[in-house]
N, C-alpha and C. Protein backbone atom coordinates (compact mmCIF):
# COMPACT_ATOMS: atom_id res chain seq x y z
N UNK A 1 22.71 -55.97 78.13
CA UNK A 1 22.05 -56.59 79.28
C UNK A 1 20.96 -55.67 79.83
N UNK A 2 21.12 -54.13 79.68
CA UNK A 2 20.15 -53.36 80.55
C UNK A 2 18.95 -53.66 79.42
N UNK A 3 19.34 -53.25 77.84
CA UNK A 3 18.38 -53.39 77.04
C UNK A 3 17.72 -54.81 77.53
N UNK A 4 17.76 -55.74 77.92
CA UNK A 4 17.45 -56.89 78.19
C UNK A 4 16.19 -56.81 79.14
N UNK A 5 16.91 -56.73 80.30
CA UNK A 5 15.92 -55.82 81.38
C UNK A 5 14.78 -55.13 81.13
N UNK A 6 15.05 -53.88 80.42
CA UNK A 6 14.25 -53.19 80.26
C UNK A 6 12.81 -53.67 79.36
N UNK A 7 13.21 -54.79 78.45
CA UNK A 7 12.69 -55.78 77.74
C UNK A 7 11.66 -56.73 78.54
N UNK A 8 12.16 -57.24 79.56
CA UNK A 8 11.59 -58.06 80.40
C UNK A 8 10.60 -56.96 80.99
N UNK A 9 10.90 -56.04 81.75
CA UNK A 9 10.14 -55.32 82.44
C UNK A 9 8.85 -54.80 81.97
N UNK A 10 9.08 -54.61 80.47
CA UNK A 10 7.88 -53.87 79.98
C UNK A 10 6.38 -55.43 79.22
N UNK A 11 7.47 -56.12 78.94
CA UNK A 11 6.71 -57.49 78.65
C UNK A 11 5.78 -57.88 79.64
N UNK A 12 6.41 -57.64 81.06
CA UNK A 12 5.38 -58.05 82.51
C UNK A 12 4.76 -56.85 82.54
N UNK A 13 4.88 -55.79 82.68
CA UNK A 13 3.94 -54.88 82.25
C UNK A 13 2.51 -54.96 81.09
N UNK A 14 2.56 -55.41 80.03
CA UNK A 14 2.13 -55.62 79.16
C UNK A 14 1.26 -56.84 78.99
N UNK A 15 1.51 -57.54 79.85
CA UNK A 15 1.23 -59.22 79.83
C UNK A 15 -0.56 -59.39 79.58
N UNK A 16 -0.70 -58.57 81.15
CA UNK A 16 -2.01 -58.75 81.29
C UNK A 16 -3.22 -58.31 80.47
N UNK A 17 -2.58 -57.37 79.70
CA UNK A 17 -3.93 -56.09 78.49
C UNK A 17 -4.03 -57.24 77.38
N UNK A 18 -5.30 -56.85 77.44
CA UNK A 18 -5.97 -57.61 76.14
C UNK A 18 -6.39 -56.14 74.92
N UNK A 19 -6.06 -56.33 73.66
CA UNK A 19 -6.18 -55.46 73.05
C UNK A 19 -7.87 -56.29 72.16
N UNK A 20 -8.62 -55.30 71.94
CA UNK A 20 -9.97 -55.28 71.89
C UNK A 20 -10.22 -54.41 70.00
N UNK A 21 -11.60 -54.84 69.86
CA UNK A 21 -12.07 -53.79 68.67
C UNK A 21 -12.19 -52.37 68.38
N UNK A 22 -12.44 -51.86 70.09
CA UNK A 22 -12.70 -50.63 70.04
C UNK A 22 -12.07 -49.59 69.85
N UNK A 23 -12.06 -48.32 69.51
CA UNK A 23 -11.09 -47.55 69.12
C UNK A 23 -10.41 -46.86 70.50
N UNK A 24 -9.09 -46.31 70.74
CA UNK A 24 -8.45 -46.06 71.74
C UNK A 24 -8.96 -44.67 72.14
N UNK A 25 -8.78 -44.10 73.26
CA UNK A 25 -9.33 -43.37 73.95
C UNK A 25 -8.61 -42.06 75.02
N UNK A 26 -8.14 -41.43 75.28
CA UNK A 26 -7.57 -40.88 75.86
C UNK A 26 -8.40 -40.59 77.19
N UNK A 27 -8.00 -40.99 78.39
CA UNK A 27 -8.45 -40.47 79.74
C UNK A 27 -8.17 -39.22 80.24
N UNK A 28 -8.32 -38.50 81.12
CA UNK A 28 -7.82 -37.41 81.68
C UNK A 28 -7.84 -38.12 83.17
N UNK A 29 -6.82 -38.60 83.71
CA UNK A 29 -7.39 -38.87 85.73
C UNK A 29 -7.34 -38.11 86.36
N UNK A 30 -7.33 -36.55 86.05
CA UNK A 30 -7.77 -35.54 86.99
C UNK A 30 -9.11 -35.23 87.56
N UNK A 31 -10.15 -35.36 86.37
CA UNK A 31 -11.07 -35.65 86.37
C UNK A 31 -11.88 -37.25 86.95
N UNK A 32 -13.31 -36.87 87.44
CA UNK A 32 -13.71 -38.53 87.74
C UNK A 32 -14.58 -38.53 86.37
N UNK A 33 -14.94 -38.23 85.62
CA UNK A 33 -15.69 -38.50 84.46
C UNK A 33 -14.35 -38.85 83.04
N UNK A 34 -12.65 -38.38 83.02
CA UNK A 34 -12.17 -38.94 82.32
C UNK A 34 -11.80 -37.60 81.33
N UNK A 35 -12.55 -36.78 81.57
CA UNK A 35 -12.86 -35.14 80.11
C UNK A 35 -11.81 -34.02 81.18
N UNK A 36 -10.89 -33.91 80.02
CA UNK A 36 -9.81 -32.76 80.19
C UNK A 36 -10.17 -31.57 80.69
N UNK A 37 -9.91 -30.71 81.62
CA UNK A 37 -11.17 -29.33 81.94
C UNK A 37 -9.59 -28.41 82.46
N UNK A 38 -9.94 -27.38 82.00
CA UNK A 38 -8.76 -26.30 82.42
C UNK A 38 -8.11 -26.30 84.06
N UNK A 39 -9.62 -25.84 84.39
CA UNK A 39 -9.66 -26.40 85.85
C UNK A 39 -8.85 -27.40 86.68
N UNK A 40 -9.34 -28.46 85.96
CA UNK A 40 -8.51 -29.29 86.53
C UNK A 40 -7.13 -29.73 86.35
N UNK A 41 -6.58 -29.16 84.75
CA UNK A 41 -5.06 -28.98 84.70
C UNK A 41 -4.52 -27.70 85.88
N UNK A 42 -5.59 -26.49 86.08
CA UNK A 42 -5.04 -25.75 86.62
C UNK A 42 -4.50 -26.42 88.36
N UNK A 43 -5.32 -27.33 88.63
CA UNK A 43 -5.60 -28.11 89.84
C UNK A 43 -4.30 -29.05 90.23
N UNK A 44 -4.48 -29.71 89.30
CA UNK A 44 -3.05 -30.91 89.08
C UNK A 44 -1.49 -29.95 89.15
N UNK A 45 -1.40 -28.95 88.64
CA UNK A 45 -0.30 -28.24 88.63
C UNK A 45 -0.04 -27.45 90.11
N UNK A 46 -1.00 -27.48 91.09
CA UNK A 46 -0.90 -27.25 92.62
C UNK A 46 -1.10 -27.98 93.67
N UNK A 47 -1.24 -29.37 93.06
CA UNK A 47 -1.30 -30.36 93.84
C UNK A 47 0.19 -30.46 94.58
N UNK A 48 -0.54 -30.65 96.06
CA UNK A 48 0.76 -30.84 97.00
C UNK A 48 1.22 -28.77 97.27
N UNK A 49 0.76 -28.08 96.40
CA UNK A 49 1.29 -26.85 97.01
C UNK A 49 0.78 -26.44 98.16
N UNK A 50 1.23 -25.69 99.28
CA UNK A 50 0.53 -25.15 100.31
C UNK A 50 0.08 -23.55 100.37
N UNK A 51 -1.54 -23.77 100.69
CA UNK A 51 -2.21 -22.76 99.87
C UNK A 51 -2.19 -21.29 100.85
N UNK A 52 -1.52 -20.45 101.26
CA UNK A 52 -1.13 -19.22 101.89
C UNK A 52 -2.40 -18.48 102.47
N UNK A 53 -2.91 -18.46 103.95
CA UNK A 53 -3.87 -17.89 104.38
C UNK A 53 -3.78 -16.48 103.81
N UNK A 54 -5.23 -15.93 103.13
CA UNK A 54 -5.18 -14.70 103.03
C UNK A 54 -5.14 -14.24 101.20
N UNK A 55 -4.60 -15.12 100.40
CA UNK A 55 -4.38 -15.29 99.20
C UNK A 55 -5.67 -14.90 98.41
N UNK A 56 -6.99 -15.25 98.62
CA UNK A 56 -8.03 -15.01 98.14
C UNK A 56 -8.38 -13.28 98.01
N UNK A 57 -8.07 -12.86 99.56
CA UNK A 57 -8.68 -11.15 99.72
C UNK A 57 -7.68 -10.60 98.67
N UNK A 58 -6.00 -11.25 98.52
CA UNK A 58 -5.18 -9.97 97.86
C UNK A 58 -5.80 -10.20 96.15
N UNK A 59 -6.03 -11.00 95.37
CA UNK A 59 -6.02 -11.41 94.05
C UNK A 59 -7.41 -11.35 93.60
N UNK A 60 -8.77 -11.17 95.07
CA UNK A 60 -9.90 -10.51 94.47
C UNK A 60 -9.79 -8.58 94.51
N UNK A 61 -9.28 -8.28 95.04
CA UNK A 61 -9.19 -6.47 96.05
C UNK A 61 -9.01 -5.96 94.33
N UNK A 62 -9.94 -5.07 94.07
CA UNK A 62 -9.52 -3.62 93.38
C UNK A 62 -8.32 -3.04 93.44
N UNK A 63 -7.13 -3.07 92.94
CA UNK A 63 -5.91 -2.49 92.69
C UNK A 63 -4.99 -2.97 91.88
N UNK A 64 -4.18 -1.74 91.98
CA UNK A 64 -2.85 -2.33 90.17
C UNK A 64 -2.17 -3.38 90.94
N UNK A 65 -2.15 -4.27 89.42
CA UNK A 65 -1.25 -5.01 89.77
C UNK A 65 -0.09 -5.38 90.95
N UNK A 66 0.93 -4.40 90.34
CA UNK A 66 2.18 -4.41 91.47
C UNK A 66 1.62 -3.87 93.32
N UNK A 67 0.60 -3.51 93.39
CA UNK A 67 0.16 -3.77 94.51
C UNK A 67 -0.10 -4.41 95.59
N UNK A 68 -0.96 -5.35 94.54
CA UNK A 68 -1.04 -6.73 94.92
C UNK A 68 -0.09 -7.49 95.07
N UNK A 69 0.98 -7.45 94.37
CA UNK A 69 2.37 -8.22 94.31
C UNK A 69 2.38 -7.57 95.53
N UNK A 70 3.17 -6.15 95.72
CA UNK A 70 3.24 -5.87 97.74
C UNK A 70 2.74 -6.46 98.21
N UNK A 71 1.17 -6.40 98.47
CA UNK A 71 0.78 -7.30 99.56
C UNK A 71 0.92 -8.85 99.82
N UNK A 72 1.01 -9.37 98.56
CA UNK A 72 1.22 -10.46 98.57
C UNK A 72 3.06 -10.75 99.25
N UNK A 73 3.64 -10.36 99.14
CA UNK A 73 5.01 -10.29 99.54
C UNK A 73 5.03 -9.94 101.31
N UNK A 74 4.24 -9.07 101.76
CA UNK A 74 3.82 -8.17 102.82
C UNK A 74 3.45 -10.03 103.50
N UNK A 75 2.41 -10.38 103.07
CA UNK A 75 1.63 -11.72 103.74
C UNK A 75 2.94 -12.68 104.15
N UNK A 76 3.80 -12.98 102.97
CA UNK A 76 5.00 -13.81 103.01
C UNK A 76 6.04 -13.39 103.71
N UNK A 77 6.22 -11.97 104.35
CA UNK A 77 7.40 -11.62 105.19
C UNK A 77 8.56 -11.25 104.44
N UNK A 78 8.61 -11.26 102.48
CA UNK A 78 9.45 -11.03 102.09
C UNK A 78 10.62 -9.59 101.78
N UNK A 79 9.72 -8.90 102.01
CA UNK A 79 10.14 -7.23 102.13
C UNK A 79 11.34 -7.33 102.68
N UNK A 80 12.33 -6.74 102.43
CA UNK A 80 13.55 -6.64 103.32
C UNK A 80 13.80 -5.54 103.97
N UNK A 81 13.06 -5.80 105.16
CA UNK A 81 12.80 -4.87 105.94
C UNK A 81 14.34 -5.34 106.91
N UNK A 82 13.86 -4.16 108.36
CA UNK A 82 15.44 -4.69 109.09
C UNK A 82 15.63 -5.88 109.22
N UNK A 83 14.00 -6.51 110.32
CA UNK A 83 14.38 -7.75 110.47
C UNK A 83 15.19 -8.94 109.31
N UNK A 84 14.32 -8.62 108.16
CA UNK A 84 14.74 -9.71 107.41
C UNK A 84 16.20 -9.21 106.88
N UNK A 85 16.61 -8.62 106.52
CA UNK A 85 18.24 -8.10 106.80
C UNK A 85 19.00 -8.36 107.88
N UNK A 86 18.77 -8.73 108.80
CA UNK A 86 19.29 -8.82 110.18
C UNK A 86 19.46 -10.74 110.31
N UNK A 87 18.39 -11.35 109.78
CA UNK A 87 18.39 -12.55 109.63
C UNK A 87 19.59 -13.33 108.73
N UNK A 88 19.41 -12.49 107.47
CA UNK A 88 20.48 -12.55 106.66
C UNK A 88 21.63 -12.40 106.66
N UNK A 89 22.58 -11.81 108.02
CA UNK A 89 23.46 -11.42 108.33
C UNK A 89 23.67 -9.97 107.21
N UNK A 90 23.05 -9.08 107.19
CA UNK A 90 23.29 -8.25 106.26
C UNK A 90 22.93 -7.01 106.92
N UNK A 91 23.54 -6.08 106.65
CA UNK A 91 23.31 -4.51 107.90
C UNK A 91 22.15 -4.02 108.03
N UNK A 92 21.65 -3.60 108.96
CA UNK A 92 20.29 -3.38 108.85
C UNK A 92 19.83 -2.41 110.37
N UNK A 93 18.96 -1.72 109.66
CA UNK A 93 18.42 -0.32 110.69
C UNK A 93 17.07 -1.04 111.58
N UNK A 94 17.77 -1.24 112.53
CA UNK A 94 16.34 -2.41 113.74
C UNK A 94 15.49 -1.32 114.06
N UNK A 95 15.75 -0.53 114.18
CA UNK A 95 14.31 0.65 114.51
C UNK A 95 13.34 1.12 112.87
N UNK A 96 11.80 0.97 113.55
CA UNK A 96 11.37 1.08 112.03
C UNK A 96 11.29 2.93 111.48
N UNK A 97 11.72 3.13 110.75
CA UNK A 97 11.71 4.29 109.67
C UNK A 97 10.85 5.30 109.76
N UNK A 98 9.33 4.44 110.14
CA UNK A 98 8.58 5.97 110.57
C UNK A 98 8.42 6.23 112.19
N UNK A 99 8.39 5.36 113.11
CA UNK A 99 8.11 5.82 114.14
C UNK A 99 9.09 6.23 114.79
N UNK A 100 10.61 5.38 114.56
CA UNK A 100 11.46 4.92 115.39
C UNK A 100 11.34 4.84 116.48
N UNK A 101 10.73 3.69 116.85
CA UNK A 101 10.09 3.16 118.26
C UNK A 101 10.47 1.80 118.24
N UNK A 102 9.84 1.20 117.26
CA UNK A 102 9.56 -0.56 117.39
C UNK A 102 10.64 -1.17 116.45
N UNK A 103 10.54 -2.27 116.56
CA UNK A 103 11.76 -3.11 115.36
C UNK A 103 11.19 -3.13 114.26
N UNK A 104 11.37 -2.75 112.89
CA UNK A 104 11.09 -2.74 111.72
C UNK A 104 10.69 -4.50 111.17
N UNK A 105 9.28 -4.85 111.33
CA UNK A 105 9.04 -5.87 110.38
C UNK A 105 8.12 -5.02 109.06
N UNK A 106 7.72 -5.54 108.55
CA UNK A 106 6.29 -5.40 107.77
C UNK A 106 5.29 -5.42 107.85
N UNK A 107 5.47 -6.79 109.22
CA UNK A 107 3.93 -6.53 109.96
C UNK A 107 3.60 -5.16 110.68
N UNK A 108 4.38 -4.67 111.51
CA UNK A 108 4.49 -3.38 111.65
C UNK A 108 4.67 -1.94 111.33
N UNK A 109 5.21 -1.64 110.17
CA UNK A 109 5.39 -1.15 108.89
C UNK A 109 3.43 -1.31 108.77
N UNK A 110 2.92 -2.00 108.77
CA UNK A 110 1.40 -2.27 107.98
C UNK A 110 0.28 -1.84 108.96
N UNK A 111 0.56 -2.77 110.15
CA UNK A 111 -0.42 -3.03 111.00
C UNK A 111 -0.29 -2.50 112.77
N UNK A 112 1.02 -1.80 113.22
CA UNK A 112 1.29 -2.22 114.39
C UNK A 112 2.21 -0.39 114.57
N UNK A 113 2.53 0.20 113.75
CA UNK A 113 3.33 1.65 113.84
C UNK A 113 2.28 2.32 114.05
N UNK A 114 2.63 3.15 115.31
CA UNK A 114 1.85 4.55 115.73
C UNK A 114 1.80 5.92 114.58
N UNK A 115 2.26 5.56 113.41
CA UNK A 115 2.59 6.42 112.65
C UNK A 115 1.26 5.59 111.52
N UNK A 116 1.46 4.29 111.38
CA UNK A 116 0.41 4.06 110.67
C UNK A 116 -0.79 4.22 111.24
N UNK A 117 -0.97 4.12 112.78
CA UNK A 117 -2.21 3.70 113.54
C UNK A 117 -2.52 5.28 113.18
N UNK A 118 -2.34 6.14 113.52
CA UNK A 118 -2.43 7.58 113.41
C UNK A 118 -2.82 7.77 111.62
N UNK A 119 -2.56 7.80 110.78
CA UNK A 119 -2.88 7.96 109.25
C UNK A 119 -4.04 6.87 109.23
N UNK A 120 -4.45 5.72 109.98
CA UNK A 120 -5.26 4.78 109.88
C UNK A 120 -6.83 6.12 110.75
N UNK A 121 -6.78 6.60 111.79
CA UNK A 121 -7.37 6.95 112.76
C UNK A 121 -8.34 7.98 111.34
N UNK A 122 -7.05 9.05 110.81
CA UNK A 122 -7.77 10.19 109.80
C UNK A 122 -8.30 9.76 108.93
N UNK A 123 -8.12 8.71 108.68
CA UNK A 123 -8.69 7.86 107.53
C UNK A 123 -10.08 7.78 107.82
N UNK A 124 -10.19 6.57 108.89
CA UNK A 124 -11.37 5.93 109.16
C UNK A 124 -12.01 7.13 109.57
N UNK A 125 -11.31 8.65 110.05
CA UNK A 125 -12.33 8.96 110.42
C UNK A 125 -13.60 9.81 109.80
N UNK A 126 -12.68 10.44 108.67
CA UNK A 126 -13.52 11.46 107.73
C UNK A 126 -14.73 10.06 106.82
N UNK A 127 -14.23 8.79 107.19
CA UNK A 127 -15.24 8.14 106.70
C UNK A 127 -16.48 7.87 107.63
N UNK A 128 -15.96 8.47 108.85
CA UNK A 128 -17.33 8.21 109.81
C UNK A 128 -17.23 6.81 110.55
N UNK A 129 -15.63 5.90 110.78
CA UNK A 129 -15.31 4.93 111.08
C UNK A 129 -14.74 4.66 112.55
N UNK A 130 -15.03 4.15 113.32
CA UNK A 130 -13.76 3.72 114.47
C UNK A 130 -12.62 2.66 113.87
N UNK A 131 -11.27 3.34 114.73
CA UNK A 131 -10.47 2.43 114.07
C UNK A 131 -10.28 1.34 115.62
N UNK A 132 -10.28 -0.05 114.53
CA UNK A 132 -10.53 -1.31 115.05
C UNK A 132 -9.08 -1.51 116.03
N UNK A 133 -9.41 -2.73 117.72
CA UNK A 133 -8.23 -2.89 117.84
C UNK A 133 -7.15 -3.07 117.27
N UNK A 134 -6.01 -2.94 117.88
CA UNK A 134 -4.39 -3.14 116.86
C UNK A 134 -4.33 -4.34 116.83
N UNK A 135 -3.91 -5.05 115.49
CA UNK A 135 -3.48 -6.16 115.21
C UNK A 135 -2.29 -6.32 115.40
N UNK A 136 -1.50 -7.55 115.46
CA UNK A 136 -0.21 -8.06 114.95
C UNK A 136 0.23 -8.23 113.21
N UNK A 137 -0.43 -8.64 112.59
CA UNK A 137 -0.26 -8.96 111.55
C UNK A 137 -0.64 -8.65 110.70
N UNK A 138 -0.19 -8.32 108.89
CA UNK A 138 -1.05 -7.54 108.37
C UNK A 138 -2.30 -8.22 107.64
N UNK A 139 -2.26 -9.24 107.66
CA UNK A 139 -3.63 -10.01 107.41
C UNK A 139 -4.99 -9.90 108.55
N UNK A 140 -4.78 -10.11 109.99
CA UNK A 140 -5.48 -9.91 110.92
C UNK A 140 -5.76 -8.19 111.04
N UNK A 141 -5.02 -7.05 110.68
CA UNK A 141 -5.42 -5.76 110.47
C UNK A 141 -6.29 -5.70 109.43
N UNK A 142 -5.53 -6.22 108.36
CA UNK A 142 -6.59 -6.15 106.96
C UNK A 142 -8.15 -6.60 106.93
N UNK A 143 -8.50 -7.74 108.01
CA UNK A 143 -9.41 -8.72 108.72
C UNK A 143 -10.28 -7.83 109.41
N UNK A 144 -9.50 -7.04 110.18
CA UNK A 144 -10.44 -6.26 111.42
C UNK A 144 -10.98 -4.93 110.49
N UNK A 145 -9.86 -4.76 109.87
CA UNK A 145 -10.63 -3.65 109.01
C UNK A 145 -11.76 -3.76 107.93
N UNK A 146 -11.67 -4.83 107.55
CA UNK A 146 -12.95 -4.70 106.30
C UNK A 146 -14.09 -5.19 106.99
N UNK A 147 -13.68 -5.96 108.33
CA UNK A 147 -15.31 -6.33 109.79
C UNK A 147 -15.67 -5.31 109.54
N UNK A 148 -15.13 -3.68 109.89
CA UNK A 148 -16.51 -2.97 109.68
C UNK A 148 -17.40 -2.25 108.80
N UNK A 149 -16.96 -3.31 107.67
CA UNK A 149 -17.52 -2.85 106.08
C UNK A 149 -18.55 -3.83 106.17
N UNK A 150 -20.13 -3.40 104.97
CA UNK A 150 -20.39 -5.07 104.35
C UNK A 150 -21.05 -4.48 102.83
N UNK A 151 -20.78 -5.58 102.23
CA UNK A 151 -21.24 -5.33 101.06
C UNK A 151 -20.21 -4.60 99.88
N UNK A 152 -20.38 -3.51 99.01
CA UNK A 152 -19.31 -2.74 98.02
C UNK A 152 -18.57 -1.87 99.12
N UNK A 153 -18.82 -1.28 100.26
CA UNK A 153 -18.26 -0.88 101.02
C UNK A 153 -16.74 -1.47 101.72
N UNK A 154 -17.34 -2.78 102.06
CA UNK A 154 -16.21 -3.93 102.28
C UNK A 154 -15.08 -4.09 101.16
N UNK A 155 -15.88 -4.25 99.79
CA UNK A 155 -14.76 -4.24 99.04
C UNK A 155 -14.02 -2.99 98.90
N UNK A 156 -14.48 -1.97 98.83
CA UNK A 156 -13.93 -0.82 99.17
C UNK A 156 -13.05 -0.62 99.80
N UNK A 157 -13.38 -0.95 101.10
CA UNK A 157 -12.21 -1.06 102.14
C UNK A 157 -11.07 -1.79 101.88
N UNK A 158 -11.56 -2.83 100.99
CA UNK A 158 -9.65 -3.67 100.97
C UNK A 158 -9.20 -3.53 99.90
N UNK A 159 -9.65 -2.66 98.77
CA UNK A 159 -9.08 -1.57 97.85
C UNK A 159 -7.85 -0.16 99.17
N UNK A 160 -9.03 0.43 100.07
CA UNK A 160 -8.28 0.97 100.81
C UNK A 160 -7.20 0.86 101.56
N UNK A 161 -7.23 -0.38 101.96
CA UNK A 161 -6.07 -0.96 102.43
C UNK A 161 -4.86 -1.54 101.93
N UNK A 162 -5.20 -1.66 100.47
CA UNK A 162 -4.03 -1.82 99.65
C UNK A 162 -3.22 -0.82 99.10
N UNK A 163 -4.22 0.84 99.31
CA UNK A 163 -3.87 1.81 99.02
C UNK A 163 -2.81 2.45 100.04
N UNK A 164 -3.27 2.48 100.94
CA UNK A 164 -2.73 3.02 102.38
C UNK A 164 -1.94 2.43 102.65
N UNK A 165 -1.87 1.27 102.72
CA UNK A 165 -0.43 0.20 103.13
C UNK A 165 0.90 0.21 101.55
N UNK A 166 0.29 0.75 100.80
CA UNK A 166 1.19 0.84 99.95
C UNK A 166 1.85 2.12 99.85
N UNK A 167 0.75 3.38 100.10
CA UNK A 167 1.59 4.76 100.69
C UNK A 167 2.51 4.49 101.90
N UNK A 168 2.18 3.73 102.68
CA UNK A 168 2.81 4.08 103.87
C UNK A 168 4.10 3.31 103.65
N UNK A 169 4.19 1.83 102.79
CA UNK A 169 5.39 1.52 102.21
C UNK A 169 6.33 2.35 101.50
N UNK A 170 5.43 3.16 100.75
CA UNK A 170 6.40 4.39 100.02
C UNK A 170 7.12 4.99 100.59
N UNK A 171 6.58 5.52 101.79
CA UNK A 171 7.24 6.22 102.63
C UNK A 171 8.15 6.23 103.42
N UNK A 172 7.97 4.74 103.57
CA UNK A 172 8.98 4.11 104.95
C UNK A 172 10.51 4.41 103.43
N UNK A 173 10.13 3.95 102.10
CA UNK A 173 11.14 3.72 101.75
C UNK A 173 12.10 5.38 101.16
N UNK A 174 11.06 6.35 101.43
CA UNK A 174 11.45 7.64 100.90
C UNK A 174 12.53 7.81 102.02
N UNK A 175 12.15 7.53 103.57
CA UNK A 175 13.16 8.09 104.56
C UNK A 175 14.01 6.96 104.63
N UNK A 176 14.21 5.92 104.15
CA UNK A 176 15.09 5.14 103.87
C UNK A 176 16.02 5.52 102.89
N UNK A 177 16.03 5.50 102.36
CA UNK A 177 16.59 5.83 100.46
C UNK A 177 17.24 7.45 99.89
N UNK A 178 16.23 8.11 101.14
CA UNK A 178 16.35 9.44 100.37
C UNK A 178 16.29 10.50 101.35
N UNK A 179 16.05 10.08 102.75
CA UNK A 179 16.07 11.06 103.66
C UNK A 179 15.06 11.96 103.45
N UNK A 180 13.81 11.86 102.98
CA UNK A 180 12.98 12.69 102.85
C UNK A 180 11.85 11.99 103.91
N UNK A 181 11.11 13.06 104.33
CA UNK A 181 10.11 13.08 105.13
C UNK A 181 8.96 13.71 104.64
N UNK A 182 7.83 12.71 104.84
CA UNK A 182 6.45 13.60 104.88
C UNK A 182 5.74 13.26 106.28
N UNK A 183 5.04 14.58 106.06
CA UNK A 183 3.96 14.26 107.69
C UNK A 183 2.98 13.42 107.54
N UNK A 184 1.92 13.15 108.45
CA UNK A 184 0.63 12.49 108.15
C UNK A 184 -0.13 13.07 107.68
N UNK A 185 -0.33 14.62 107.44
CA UNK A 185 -0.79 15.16 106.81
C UNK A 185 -0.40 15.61 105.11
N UNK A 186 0.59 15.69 105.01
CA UNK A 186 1.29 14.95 104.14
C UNK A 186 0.75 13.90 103.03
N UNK A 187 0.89 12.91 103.99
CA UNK A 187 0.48 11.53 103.40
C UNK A 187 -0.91 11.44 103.19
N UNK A 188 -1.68 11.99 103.72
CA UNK A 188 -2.98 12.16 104.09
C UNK A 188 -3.67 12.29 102.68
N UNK A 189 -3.02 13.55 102.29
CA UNK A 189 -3.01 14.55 101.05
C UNK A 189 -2.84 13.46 99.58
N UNK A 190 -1.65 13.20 99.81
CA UNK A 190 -1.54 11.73 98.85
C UNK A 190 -2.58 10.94 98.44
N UNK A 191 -3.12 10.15 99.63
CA UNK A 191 -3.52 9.16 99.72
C UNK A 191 -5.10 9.74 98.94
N UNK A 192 -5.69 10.95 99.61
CA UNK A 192 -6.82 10.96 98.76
C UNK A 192 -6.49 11.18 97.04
N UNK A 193 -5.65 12.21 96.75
CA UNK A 193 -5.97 11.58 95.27
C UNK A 193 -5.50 10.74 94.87
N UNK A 194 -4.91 9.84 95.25
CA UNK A 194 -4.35 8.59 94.51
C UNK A 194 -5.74 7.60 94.79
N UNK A 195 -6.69 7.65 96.31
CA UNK A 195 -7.81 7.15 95.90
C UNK A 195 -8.88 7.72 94.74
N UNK A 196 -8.98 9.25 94.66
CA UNK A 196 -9.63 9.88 93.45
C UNK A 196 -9.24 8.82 92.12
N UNK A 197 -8.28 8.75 91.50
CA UNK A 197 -7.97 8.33 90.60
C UNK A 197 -7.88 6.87 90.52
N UNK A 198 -8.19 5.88 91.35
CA UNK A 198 -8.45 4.99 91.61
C UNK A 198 -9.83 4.71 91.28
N UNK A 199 -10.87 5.56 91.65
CA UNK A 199 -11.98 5.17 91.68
C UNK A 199 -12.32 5.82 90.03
N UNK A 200 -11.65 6.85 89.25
CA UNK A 200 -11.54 6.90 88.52
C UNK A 200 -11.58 6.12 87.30
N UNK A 201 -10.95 4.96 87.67
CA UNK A 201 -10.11 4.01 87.00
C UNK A 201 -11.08 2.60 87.16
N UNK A 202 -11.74 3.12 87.84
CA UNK A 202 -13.62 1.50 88.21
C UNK A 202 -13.29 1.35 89.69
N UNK A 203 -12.49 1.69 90.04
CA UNK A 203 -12.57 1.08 91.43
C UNK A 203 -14.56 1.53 92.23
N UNK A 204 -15.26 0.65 92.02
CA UNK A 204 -16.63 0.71 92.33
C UNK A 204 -16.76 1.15 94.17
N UNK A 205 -16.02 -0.07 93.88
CA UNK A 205 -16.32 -0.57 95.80
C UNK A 205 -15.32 0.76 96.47
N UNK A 206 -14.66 1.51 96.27
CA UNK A 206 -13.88 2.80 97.38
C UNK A 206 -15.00 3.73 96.60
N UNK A 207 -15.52 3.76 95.62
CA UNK A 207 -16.34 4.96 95.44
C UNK A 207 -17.79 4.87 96.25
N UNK A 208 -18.00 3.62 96.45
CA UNK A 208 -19.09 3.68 97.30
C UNK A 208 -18.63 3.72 98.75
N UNK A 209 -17.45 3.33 99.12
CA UNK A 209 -16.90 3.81 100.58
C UNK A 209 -16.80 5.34 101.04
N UNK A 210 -15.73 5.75 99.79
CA UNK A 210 -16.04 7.19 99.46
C UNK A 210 -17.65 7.88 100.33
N UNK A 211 -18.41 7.55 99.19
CA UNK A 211 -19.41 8.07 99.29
C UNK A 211 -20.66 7.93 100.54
N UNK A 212 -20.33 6.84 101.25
CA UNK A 212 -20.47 6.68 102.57
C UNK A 212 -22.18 5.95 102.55
């Protein structure tokens, strides 16, 4: 009986097509012209996804890979930092790691610790920079910071900021993990040759920041 059905169903389906001389054809309806384009498979496969403010700066920026994965994770809140441990019902240290002042998010961890604002200050300053009001978030820091770039400089800068926010992740997780401490000077020290070797490596846009 279902075979039956299913019989009927496709017959009324079918009813109305007239089959013709011409040879058959394959459409694409992603396209309005009908022609298959990568593009637009790439398109159809994110249809309906919701597209994450900020996504563009991490996946154009100068840096390795797994960097980008941080920041990209950093944007999403996924880090399991206290808060998000705390959410989870799972134990968790509410004061953040480097300042111990504020509640440990990521946004803060990035954008909002006197420990980062301070390594942010030596930064900007041997570049000849003011550092921009404090943000909340690390997209709106990342935002205020490359405002006072333009051009390879700009890109520069959000090479830098993927650099620095990724030391300073290191770190949070060294006195987490391992009870080790570095100073800002310290970190300071780090951070330039790991940019040396960065720019080493093509980073264009921090060598022209670099170079001022």
């Amino acid at each position: 009986m279902l075979e039956l059905t299913d019989y009927l169903h496709l017959w009324a389906s079918v009813g109305d097509i007239h089959l013709g001389n011409e040879p058959d054809r394959t459409i694409w309806r992603w396209t309005t012209d009908g022609c298959y384009t990568a593009k637009s498979a790439y398109d159809m496969m994110h249809t309906g996804s919701i597209r994450m403010s900020g996504h563009t700066l991490i996946w154009k920026t100068w840096a390795p890979l797994r960097i980008k994965i941080f920041i990209w994770l950093a944007m999403k809140r996924r880090h399991w930092t206290g808060d998000r441990r705390a959410r989870h019902g799972l134990e968790a240290h509410e004061l953040c790691y480097l300042c111990d002042q504020g509640q440990e998010t990521i946004d803060h961890i990035i954008a909002v610790c006197p420990f980062t604002r301070e390594v942010w200050y030596y930064v900007l300053q041997a570049l000849g920079q003011q550092v921009p009001p404090v943000s909340q978030t690390t997209l709106s820091w990342w935002r205020r910071l490359r405002s006072v770039c333009t051009g390879d400089r700009r890109n520069g800068m959000d090479s830098l900021f993927a650099l620095v926010s990724w030391q300073l992740w290191k770190e949070r997780n060294a006195r987490c993990f391992r009870e080790s401490t570095s100073s800002v000077g310290d970190l300071l020290h780090i951070i330039k040759n790991e940019a040396d070797r960065w720019i080493q490596a093509g980073a264009s846009g921090l060598r022209a920041l670099a170079q001022g």
